[in-house]
Protein backbone atom coordinates (compact mmCIF):
# COMPACT_ATOMS: atom_id res chain seq x y z
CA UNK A 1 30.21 106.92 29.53
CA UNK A 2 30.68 107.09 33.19
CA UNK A 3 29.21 103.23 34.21
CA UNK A 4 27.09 103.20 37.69
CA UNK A 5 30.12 101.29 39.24
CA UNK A 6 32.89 102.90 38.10
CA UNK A 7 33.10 104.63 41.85
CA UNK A 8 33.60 101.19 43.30
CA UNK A 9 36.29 100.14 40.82
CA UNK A 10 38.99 99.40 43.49
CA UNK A 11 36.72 97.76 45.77
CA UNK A 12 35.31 95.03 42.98
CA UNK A 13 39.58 95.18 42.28
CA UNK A 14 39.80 93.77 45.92
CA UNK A 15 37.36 91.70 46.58
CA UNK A 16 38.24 89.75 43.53
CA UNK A 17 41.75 89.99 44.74
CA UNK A 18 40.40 88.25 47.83
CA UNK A 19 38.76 85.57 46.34
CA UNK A 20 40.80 84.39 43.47
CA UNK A 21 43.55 84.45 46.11
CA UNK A 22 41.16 82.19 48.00
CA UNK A 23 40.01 79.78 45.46
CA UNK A 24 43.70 79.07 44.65
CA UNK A 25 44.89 78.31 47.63
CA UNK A 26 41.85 75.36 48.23
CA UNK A 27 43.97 73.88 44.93
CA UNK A 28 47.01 74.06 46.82
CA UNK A 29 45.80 72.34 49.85
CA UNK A 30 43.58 69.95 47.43
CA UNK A 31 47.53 68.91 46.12
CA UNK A 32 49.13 69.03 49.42
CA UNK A 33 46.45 67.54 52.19
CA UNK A 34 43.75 66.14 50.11
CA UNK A 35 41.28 68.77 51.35
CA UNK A 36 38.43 69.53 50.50
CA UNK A 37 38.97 66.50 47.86
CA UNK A 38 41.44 64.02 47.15
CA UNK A 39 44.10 65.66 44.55
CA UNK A 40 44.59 64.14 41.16
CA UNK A 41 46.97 62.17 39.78
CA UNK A 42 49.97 63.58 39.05
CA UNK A 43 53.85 63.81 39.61
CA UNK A 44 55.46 64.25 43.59
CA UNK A 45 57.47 66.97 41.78
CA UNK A 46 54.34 68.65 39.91
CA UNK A 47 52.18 68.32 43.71
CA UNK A 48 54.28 69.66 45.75
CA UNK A 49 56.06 72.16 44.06
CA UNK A 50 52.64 73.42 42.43
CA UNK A 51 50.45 72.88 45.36
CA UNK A 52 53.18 74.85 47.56
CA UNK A 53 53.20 77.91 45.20
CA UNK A 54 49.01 78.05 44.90
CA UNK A 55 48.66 77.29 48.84
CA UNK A 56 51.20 80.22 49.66
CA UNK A 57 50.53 82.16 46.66
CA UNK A 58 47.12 82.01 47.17
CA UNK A 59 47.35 83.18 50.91
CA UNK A 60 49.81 85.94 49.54
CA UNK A 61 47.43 87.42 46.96
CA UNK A 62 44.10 86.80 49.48
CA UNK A 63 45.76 88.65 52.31
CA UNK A 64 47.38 91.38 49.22
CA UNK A 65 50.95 91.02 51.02
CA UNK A 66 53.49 90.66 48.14
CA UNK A 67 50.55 90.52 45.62
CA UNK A 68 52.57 91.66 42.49
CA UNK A 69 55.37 88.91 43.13
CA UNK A 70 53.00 85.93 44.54
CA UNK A 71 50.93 86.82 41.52
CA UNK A 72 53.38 86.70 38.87
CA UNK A 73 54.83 83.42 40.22
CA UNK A 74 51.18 82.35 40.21
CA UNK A 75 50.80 83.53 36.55
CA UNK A 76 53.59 81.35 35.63
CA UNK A 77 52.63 78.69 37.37
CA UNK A 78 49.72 78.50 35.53
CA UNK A 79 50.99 78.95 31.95
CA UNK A 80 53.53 76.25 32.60
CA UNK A 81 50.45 74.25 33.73
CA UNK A 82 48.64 74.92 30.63
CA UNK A 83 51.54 74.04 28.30
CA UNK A 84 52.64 70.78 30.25
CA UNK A 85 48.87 69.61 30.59
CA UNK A 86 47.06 71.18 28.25
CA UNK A 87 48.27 72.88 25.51
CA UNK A 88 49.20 69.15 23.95
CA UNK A 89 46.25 67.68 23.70
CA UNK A 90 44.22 70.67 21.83
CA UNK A 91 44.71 74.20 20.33
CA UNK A 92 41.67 75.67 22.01
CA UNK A 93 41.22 75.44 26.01
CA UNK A 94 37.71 74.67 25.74
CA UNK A 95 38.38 71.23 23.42
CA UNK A 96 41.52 70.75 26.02
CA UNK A 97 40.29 71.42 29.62
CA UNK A 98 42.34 74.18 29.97
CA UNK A 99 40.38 77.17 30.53
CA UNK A 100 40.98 77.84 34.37
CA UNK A 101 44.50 77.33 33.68
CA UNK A 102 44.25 80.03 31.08
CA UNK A 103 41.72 82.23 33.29
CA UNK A 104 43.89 81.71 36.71
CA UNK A 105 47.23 83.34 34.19
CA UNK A 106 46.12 85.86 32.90
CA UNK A 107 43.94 87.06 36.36
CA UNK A 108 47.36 87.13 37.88
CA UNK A 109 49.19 88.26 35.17
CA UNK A 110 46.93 91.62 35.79
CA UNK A 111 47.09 91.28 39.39
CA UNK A 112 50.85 91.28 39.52
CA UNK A 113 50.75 94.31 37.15
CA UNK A 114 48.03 96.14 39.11
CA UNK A 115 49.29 95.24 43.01
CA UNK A 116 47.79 94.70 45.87
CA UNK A 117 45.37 98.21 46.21
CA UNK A 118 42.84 98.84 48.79
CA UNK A 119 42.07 96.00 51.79
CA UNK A 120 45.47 94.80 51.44
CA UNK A 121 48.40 94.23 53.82
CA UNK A 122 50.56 96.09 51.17
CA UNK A 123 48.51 99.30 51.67
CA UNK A 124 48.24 99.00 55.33
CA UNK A 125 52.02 98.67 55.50
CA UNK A 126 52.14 101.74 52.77
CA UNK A 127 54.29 99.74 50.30
């Protein structure tokens, strides 16, 4: 079954390229600046190593320049998140506030797998 959108498959693949990129990075600079809201409690280790790899990371995989290495740092980023402040307090990420954790992985997990594609830095420098 060919499905009305299927033509615009790597254009939906960029734009939400573009704006996971973007909504991780505002977690980075929530950890790093307090912007747009103050950052939660946590370690100086856990803030600003994690909020340096989602600000940069984040820029990296909005702006598709490195996208298949930011993202896979990302995506393990993430699953160490989950684990460390998650994955001990419940089996199932709904019961343990760990969804986006678990969402944000395995987004860049396919992200790093698929690249950067069209609207991308990568593609513009032909890598």
């Amino acid at each position: 079954m060919n499905f009305f959108l299927a033509k615009y498959a790597d254009h939906t693949y960029a734009a939400m390229r573009i704006v996971v990129g973007l909504l991780f990075l505002w977690h980075g600079t929530q950890k790093l600046f307090g912007f747009p809201a103050p950052a939660p409690e946590a370690p100086a280790l856990v803030i600003y190593v994690a909020g340096g790899i989602e600000l940069v990371g984040g820029v990296l995989v909005a702006l598709g320049f490195f996208t298949s290495w930011a993202a896979f740092l990302c995506s393990g980023l993430m699953a160490a998140a989950y684990w460390m402040a998650h994955g001990t307090q419940a089996l199932f990420p709904l019961l343990n506030g760990g969804e986006l954790a678990a969402l944000y992985c395995f987004v860049f997990l396919f992200l790093s797998a698929k690249g950067s594609g069209i609207w991308s830095v990568d593609a513009a420098r032909g890598a």
